[in-house]
C-alpha atoms as a PDB file:
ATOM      1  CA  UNK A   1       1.537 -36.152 -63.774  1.00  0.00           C
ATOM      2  CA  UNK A   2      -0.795 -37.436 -60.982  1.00  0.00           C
ATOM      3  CA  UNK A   3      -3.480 -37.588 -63.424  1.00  0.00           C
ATOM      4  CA  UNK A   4      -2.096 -39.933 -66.003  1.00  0.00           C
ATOM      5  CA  UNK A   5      -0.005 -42.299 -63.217  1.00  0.00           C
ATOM      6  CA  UNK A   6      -3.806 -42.728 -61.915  1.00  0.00           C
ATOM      7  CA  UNK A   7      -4.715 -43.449 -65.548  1.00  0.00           C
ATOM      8  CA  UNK A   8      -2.559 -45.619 -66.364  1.00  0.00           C
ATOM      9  CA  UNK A   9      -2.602 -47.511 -62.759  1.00  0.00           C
ATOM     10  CA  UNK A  10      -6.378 -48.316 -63.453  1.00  0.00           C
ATOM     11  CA  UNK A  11      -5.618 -49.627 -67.209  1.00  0.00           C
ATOM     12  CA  UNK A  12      -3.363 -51.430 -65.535  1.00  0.00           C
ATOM     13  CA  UNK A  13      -6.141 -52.910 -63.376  1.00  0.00           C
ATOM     14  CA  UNK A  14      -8.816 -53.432 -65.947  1.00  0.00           C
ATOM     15  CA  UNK A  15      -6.214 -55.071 -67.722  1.00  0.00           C
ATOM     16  CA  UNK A  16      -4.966 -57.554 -65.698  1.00  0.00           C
ATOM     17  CA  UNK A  17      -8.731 -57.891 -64.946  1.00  0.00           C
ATOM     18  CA  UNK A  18      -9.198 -58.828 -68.872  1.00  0.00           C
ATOM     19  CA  UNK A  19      -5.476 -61.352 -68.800  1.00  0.00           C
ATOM     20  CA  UNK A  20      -7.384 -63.216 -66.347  1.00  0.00           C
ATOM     21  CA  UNK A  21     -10.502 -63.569 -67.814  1.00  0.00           C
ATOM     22  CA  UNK A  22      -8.850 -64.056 -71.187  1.00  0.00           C
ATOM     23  CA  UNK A  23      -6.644 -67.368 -69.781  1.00  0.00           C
ATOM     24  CA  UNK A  24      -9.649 -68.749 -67.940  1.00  0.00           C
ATOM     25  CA  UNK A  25     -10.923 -68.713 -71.446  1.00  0.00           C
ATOM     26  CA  UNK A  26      -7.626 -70.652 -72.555  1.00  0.00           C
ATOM     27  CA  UNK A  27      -5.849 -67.796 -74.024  1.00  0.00           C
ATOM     28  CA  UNK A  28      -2.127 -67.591 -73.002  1.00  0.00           C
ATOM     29  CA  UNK A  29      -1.125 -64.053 -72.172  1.00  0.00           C
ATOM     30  CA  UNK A  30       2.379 -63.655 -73.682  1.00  0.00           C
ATOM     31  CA  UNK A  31       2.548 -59.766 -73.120  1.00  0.00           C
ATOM     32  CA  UNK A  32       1.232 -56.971 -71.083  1.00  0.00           C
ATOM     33  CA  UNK A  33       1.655 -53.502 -71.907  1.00  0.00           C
ATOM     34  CA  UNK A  34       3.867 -54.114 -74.617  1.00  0.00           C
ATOM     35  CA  UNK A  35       5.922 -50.637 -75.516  1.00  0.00           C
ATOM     36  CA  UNK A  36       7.549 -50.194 -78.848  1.00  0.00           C
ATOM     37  CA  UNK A  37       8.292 -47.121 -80.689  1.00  0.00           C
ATOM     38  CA  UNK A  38       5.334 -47.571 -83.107  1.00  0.00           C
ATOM     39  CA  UNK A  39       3.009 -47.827 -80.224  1.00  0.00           C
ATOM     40  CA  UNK A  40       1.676 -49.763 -77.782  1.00  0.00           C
ATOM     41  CA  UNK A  41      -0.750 -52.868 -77.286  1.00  0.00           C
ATOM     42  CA  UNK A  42      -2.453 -54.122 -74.215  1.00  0.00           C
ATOM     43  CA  UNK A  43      -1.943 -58.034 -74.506  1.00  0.00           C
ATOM     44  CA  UNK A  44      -0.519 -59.931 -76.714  1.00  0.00           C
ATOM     45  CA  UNK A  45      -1.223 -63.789 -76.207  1.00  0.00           C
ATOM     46  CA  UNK A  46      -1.631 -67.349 -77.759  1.00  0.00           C
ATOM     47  CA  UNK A  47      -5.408 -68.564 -78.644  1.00  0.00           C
ATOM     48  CA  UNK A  48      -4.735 -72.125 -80.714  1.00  0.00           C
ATOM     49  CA  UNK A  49      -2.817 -71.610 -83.597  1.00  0.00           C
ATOM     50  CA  UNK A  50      -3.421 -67.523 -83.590  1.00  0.00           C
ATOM     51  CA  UNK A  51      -1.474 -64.828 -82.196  1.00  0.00           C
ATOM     52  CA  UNK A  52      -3.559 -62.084 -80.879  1.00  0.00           C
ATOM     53  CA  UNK A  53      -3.283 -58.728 -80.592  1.00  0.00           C
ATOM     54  CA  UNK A  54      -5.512 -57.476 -77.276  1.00  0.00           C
ATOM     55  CA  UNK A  55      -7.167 -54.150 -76.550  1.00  0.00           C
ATOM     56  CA  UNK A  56      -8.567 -53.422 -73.331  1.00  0.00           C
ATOM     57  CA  UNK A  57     -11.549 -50.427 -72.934  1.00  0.00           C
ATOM     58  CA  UNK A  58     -12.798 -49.551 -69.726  1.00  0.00           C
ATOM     59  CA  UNK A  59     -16.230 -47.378 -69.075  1.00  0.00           C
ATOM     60  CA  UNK A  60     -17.493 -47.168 -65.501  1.00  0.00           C
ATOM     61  CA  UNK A  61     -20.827 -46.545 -66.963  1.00  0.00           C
ATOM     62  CA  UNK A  62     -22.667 -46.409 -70.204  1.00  0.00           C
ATOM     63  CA  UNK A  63     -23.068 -42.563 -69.919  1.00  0.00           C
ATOM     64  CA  UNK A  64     -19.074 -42.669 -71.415  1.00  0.00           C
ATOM     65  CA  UNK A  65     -20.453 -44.529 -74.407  1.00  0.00           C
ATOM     66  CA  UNK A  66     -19.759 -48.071 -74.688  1.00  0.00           C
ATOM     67  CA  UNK A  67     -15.932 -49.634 -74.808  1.00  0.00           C
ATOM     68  CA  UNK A  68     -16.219 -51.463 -77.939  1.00  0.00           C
ATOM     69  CA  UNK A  69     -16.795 -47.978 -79.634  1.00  0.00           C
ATOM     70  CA  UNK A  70     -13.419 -46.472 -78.630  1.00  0.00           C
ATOM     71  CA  UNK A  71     -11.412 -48.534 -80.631  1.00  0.00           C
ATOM     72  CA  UNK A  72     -10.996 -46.164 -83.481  1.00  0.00           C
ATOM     73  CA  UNK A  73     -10.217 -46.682 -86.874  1.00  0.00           C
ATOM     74  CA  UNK A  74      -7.056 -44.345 -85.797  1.00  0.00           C
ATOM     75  CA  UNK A  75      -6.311 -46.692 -83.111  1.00  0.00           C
ATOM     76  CA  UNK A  76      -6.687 -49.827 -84.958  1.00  0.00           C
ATOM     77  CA  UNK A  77      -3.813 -48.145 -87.509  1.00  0.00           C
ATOM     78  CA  UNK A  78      -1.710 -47.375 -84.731  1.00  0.00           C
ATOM     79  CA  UNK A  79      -2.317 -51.556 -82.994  1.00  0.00           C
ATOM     80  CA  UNK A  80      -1.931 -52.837 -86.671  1.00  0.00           C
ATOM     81  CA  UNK A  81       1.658 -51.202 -87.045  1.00  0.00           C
ATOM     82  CA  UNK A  82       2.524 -51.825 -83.425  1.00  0.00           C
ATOM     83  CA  UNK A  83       1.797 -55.547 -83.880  1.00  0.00           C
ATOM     84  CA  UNK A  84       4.049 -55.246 -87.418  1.00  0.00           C
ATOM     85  CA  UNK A  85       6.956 -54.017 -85.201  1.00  0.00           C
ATOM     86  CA  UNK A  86       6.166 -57.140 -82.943  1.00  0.00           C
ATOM     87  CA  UNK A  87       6.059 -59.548 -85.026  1.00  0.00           C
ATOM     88  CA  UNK A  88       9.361 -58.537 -87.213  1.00  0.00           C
ATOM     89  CA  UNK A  89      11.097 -58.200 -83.765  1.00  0.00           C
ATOM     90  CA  UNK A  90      10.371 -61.373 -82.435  1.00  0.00           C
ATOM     91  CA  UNK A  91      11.067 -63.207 -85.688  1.00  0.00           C
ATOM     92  CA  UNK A  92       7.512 -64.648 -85.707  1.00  0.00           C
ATOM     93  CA  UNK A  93       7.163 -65.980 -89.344  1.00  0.00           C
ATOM     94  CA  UNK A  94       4.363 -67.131 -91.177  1.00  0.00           C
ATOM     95  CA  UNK A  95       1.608 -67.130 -88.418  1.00  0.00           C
ATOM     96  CA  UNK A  96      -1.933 -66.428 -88.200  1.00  0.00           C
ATOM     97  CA  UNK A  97      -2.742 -63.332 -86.319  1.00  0.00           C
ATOM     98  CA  UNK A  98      -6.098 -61.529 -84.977  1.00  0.00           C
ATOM     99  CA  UNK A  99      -7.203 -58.428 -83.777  1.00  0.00           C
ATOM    100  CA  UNK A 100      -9.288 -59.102 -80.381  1.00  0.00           C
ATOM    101  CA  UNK A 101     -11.145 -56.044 -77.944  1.00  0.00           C
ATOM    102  CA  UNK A 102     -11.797 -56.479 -74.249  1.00  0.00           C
ATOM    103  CA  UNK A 103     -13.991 -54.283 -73.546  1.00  0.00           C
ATOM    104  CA  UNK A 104     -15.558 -53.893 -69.523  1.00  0.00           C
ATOM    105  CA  UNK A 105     -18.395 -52.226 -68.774  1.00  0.00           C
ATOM    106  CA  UNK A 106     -19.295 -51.601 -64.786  1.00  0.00           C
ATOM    107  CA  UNK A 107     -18.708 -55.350 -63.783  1.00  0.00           C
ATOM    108  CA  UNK A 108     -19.430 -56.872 -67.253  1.00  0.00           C
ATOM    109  CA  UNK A 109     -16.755 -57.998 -69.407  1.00  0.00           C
ATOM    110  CA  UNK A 110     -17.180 -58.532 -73.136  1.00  0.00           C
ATOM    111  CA  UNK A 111     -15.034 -60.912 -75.758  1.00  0.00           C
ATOM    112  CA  UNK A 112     -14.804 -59.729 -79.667  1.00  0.00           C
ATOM    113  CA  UNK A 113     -12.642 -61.964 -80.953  1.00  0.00           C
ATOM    114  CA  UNK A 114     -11.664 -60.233 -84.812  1.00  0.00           C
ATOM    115  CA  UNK A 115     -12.486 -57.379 -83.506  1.00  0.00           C
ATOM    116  CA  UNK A 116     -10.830 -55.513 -86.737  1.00  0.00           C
END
């Protein structure tokens, strides 16, 4: 149990770390950590007109492989129904939505914006 409180303490973190970078670049962070039973997404925020759907991948080093790269097509599925659940929840209508990856590598911190 140690373990995965640690785990999740420094996603937490890295994160918060990517909110902040994210609204310096004039996105507004709506959600963090947002739980539902389909699954769960990192941040959810405003960018313009588009709601986006945020996942955040953390690799101390490049010896883990890069970030980017462990957004799987299984855990694409499992943000794409997640953000479903969100958006029929919260009554959003008709409104455009994208599919964005933080990922941080060491000290650098890098934007794809339609990621998927």
């Amino acid at each position: 149990m140690k373990e995965s409180q640690n785990k999740r303490s420094k996603g937490n973190r890295y994160e918060m770390l990517a909110a902040g970078y994210l609204e310096g670049k004039g996105v507004k962070i709506l959600e963090q950590n947002y739980h539902s039973r389909t699954g769960e997404i990192d941040l959810i925020g405003r960018d313009g007109d588009f709601l986006v759907f945020i996942e955040v991948k953390y690799r101390k080093d490049a010896r883990q492989g890069d970030p980017l790269e462990a957004v799987t097509a299984i855990k694409q599925d499992h943000i794409r129904r997640t953000a479903q659940y969100y958006l029929y929840s919260h009554r959003y209508g008709d409104i455009p939505c994208r599919f964005d990856v933080v990922g941080i590598l060491g000290n650098e911190i890098c934007w794809i914006q339609d990621a998927f």
